[in-house]
N, C-alpha and C. Protein backbone atom coordinates (compact mmCIF):
# COMPACT_ATOMS: atom_id res chain seq x y z
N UNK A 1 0.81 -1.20 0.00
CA UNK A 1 0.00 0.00 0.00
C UNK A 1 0.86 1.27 0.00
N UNK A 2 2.04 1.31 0.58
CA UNK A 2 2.95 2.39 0.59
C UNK A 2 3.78 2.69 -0.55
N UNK A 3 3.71 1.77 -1.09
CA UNK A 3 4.29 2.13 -2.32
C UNK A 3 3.79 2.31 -3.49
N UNK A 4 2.45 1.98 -3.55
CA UNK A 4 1.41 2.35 -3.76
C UNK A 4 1.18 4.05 -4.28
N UNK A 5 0.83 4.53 -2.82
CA UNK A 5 0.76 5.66 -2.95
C UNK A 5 2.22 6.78 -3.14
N UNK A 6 3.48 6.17 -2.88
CA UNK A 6 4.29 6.47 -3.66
C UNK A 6 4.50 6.77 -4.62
N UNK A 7 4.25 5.97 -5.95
CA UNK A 7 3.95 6.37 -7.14
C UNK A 7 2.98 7.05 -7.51
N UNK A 8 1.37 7.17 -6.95
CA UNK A 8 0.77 7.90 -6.85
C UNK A 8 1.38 9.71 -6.98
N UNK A 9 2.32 9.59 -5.94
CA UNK A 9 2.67 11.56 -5.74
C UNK A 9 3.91 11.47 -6.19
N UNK A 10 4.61 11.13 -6.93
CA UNK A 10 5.49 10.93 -8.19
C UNK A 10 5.05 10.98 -9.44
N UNK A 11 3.88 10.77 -9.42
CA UNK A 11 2.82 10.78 -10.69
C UNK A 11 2.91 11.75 -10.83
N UNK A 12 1.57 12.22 -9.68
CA UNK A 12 1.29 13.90 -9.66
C UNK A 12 2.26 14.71 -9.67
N UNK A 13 3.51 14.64 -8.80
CA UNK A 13 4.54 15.35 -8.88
C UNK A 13 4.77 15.32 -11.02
N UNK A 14 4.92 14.48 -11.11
CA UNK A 14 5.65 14.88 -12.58
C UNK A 14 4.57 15.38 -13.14
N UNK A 15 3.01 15.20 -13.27
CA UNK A 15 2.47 15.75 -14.36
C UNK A 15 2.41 17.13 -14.03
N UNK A 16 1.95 17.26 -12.62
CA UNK A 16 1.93 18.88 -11.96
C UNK A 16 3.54 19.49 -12.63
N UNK A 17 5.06 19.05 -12.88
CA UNK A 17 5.80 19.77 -13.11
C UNK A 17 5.79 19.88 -14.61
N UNK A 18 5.29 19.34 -15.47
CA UNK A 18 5.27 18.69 -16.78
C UNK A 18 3.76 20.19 -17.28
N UNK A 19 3.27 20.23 -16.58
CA UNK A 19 1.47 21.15 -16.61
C UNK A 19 2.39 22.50 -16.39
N UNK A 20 3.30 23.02 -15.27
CA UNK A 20 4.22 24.29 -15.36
C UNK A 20 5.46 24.79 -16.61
N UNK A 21 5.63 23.00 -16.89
CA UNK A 21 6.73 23.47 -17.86
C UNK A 21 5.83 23.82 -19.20
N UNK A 22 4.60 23.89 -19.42
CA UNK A 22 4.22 24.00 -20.56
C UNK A 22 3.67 25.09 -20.13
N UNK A 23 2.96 25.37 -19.28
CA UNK A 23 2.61 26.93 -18.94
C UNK A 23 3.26 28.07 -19.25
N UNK A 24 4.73 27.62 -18.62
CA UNK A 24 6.02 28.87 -18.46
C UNK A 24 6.26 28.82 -20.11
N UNK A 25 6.48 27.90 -20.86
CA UNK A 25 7.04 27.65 -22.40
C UNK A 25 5.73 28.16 -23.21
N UNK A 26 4.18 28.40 -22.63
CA UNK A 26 2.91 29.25 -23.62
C UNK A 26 3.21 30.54 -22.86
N UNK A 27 3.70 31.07 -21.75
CA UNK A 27 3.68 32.27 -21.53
C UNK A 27 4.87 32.84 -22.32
N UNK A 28 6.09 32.41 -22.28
CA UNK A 28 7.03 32.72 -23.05
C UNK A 28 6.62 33.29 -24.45
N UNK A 29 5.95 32.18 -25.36
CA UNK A 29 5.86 32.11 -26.37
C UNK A 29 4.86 33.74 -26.94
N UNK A 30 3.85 33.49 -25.29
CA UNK A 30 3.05 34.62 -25.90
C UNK A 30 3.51 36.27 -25.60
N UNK A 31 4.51 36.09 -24.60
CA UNK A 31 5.35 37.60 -24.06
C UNK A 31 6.08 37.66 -25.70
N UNK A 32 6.62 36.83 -26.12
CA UNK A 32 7.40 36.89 -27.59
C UNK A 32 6.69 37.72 -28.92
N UNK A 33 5.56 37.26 -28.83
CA UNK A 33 4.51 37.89 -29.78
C UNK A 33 4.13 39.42 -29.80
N UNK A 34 3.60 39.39 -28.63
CA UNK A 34 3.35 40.63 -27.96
C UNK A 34 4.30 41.39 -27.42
N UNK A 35 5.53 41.35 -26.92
CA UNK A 35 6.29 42.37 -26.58
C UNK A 35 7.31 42.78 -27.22
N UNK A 36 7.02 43.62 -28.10
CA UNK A 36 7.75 44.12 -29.24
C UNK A 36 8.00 45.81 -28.46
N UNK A 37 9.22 45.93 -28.51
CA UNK A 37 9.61 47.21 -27.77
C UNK A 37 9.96 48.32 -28.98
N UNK A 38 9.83 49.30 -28.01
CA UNK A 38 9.67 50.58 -28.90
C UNK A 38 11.23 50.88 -28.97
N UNK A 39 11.42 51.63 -30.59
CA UNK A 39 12.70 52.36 -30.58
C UNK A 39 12.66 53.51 -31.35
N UNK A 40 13.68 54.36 -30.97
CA UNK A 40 13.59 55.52 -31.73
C UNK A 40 14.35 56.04 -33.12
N UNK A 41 14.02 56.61 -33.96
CA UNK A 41 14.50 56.53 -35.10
C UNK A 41 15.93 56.58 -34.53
N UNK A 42 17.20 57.18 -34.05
CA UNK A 42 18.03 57.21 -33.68
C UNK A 42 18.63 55.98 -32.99
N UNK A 43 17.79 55.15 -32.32
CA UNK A 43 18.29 53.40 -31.96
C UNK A 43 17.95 52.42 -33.33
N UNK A 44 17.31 53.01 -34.45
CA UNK A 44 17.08 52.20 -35.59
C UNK A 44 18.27 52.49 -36.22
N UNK A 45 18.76 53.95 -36.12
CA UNK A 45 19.84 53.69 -37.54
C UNK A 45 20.89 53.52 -36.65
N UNK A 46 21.42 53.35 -35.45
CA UNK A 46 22.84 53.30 -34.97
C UNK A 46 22.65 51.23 -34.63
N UNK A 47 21.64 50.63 -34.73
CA UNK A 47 21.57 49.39 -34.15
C UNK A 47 20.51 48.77 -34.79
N UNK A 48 20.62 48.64 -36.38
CA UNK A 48 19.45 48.76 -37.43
C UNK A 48 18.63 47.21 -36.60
N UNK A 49 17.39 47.11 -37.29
CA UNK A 49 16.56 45.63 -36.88
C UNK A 49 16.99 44.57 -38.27
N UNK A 50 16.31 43.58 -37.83
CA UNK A 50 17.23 42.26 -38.37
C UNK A 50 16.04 42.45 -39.76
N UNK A 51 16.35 41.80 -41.01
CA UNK A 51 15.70 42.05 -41.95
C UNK A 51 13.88 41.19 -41.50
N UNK A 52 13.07 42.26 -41.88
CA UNK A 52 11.92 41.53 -41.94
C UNK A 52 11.03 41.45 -40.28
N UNK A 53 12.31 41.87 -39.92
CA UNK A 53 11.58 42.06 -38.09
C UNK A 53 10.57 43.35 -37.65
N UNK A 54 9.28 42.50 -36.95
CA UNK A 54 8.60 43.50 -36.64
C UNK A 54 9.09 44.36 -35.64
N UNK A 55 8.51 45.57 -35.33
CA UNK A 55 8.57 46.30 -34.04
C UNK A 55 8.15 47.52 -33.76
N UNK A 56 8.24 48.21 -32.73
CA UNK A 56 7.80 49.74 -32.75
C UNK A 56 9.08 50.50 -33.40
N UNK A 57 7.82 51.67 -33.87
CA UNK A 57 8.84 52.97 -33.91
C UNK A 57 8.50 53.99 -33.13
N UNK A 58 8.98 54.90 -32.54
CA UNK A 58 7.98 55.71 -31.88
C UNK A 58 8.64 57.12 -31.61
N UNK A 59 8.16 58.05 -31.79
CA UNK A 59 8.43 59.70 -32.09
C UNK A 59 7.73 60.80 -32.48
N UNK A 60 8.00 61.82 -33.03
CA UNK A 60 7.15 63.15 -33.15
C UNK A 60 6.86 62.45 -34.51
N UNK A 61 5.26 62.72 -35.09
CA UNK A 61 5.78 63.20 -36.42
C UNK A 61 6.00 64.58 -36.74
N UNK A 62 6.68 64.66 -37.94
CA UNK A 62 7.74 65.53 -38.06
C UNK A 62 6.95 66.16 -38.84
N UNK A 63 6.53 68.15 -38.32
CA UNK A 63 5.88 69.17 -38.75
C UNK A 63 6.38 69.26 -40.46
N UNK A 64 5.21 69.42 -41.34
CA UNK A 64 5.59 69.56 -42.99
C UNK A 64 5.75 68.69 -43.37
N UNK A 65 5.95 67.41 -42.82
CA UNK A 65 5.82 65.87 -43.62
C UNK A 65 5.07 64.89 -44.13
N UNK A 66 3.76 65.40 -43.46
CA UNK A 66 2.18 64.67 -43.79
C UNK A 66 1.76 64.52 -44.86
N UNK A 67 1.67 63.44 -45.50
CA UNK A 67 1.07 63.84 -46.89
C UNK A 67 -0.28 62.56 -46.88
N UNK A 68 -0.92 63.43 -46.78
CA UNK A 68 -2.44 62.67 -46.53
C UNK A 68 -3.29 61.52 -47.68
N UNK A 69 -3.87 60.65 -47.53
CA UNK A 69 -4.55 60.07 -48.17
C UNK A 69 -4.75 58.63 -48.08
N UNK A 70 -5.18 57.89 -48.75
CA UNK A 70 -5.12 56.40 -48.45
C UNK A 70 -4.05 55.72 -48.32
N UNK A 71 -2.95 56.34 -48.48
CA UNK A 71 -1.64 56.19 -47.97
C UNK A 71 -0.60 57.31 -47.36
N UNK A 72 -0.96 57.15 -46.18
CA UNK A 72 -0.41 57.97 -45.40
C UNK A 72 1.39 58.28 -45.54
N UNK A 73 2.17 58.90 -45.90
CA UNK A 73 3.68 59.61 -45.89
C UNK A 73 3.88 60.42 -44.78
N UNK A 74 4.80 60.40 -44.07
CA UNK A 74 5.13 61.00 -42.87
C UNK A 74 6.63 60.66 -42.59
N UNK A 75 6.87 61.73 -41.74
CA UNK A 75 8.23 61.19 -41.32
C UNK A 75 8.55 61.12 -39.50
N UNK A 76 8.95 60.55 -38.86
CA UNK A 76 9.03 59.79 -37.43
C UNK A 76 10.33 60.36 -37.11
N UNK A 77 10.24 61.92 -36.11
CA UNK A 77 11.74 62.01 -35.82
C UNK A 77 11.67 61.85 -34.21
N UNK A 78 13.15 61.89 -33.78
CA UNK A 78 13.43 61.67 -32.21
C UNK A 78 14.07 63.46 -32.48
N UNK A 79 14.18 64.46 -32.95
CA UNK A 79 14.75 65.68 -33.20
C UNK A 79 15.82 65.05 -33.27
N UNK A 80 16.81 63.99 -33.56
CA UNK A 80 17.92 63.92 -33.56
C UNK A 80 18.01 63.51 -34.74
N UNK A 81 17.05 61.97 -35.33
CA UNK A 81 17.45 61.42 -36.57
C UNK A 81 16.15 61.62 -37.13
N UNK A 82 15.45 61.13 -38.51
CA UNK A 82 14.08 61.41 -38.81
C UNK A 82 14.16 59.77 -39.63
N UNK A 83 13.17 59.02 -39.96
CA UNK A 83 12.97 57.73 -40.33
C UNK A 83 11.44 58.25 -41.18
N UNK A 84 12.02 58.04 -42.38
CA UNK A 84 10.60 58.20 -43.38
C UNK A 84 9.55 56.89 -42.79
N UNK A 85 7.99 56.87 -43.06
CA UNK A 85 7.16 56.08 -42.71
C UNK A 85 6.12 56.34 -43.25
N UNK A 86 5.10 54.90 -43.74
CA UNK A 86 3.82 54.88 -44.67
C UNK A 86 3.07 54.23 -43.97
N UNK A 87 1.55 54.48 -44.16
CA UNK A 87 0.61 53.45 -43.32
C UNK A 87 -0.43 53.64 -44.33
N UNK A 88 -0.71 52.50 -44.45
CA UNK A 88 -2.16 52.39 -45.56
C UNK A 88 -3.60 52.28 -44.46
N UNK A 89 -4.70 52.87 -45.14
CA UNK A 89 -5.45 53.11 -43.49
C UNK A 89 -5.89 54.77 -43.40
N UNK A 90 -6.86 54.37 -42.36
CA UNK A 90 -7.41 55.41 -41.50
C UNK A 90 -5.95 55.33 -40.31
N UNK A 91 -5.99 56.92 -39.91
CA UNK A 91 -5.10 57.46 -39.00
C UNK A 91 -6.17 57.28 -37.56
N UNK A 92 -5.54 57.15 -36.68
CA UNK A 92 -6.66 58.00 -35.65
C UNK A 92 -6.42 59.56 -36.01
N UNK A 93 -8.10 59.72 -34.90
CA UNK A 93 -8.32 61.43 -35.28
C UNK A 93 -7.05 62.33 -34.86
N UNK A 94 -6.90 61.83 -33.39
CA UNK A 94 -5.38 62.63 -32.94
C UNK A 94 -4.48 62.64 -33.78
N UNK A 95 -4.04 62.17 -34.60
CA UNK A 95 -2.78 61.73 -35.11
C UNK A 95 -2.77 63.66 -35.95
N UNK A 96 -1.65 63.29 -35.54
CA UNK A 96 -1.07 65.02 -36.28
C UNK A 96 0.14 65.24 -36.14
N UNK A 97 0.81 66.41 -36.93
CA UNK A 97 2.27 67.06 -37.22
C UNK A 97 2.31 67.76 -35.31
N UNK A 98 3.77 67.27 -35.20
CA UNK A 98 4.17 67.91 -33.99
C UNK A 98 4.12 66.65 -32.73
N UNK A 99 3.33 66.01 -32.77
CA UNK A 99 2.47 65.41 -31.87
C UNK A 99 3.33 63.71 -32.00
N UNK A 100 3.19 63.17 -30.62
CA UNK A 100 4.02 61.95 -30.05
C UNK A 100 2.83 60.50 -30.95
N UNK A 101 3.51 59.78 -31.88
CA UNK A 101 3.10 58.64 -32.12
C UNK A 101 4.07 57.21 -31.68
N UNK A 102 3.59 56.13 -31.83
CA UNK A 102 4.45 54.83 -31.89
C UNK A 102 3.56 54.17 -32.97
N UNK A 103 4.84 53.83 -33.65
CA UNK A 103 3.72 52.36 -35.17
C UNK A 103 4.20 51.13 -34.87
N UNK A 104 3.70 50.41 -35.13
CA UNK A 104 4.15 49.17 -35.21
C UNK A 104 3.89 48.15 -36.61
N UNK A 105 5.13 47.74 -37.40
CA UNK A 105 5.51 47.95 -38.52
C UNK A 105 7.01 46.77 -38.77
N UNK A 106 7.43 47.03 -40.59
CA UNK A 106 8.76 46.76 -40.38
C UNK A 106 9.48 47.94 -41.70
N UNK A 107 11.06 47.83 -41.70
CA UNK A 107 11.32 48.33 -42.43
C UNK A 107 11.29 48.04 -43.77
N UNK A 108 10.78 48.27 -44.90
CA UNK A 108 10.35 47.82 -46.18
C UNK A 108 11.79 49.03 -47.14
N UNK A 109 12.72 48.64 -48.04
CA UNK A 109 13.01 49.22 -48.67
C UNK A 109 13.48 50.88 -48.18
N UNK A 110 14.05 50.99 -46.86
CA UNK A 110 14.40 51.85 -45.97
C UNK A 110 13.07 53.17 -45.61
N UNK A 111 11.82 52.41 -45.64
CA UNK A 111 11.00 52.96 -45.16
C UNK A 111 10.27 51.70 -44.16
N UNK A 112 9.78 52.70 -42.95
CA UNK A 112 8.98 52.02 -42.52
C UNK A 112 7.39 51.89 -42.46
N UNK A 113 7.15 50.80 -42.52
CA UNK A 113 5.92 50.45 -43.35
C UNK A 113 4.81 50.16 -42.11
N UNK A 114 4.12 51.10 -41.27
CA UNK A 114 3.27 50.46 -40.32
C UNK A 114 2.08 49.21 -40.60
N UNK A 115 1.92 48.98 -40.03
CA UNK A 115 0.58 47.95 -39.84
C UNK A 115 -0.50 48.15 -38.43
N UNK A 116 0.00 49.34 -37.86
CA UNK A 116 -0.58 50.05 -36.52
C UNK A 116 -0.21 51.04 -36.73
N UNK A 117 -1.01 52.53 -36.44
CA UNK A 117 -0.49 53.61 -35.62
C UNK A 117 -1.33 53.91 -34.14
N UNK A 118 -0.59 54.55 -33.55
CA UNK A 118 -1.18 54.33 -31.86
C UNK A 118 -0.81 56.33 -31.80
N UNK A 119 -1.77 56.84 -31.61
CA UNK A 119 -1.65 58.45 -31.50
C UNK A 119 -1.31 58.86 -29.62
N UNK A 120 -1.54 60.14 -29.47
CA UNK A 120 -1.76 60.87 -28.55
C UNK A 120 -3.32 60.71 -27.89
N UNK A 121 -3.72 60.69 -26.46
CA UNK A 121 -4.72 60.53 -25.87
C UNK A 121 -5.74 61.61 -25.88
N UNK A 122 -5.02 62.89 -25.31
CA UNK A 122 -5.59 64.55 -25.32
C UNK A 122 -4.51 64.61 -25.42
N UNK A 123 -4.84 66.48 -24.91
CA UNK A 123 -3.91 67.37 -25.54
C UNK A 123 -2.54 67.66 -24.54
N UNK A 124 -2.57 66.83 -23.83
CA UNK A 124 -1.52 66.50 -22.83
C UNK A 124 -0.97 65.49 -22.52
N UNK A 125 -1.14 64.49 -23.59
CA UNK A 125 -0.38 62.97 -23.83
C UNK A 125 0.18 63.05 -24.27
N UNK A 126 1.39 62.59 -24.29
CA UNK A 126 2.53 61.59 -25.11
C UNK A 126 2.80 60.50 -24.43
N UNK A 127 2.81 59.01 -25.59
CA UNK A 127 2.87 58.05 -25.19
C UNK A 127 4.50 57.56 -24.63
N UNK A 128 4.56 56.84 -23.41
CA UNK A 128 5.06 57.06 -22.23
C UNK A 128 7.02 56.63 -22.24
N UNK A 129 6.57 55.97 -23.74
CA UNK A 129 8.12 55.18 -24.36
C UNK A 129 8.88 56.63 -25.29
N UNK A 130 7.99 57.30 -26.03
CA UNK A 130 8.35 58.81 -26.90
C UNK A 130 8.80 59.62 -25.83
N UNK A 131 8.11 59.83 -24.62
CA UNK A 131 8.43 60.68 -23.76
C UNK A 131 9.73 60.66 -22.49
N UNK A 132 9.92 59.50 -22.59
CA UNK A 132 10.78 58.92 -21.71
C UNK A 132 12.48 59.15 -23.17
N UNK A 133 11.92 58.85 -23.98
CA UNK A 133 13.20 58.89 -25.34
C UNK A 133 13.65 60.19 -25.30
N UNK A 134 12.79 61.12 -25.32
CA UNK A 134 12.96 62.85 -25.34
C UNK A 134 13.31 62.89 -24.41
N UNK A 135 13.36 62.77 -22.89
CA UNK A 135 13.43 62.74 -21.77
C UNK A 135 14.92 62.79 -21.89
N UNK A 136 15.39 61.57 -22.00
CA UNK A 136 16.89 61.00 -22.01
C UNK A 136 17.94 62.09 -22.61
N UNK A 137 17.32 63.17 -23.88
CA UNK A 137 18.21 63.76 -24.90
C UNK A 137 17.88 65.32 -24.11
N UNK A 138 17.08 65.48 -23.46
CA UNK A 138 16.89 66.36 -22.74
C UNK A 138 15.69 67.48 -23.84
N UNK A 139 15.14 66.82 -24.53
CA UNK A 139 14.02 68.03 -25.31
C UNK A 139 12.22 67.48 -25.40
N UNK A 140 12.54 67.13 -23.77
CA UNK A 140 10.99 66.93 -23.62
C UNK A 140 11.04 66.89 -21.85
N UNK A 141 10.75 67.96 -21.18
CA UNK A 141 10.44 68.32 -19.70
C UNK A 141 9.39 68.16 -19.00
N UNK A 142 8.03 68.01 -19.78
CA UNK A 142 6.53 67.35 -19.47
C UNK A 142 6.65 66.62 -18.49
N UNK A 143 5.81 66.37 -17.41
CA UNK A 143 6.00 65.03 -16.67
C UNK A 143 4.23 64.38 -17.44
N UNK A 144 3.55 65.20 -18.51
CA UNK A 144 2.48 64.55 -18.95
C UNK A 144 2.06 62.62 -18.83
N UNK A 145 3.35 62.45 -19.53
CA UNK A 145 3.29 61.45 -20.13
C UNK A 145 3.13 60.19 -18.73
N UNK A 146 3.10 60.45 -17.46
CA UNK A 146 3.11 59.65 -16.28
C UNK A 146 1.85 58.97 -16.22
């Protein structure tokens, strides 16, 4: 009987560790998908992305660069570097010259090609990865973005 139930919680022991190792290996898999980090045109061209890789971009767009229509032209600066960018699509309404975006996208032919744009909230947002980037170079003092 004791050995019995021995194998019994050796059982359970392995399937219970066997049920975590597949848990931890679907959470992995799904943090992988989903956590695509933001960079700024200035971490794209000094530490380019691997061909074909998704990810954020995220920055001002750049005042006089808009060129409107079912294909959106714009350009994505950090005031330091500027990264041309296209999005086929409705914009959100916020979306405007001056104003903090992130896309999420890849680089196509040294443009980047969104498949998302993610705007400003009101008129006192910037999203919290743009603001923290400006932050660092010293040409964004807002604590908005908190």
């Amino acid at each position: 009987m004791a050995t019995l139930r021995k194998k019994r919680r050796i059982t359970l022991v392995i399937l219970g560790l066997s049920m975590m190792v597949v848990a931890t290996g679907l959470t992995i898999f799904a943090i992988g998908e989903g956590g695509q980090f933001f960079r700024s045109p200035s971490d794209v061209f000094s530490d380019p992305p691997r061909e074909g890789e998704v990810f954020r971009l995220g920055g001002l767009v750049k005042e006089g660069t808009w060129q409107k229509g079912q294909m959106h032209a714009f350009v994505v600066t950090d005031t330091s570097m500027d990264f041309p960018a296209v999005y086929e699509g409705i914009v959100p309404d916020l979306f405007r010259e001056g104003q903090g975006t992130i896309l999420t996208g890849q680089i196509r032919d040294g443009v980047f090609v969104a498949t998302e744009v993610l705007a400003r909230h009101d008129e006192d947002y910037m999203p919290k990865e743009v603001a923290d980037a400006l932050k660092e170079q010293g040409l964004y003092k807002n604590d908005y973005a908190n």
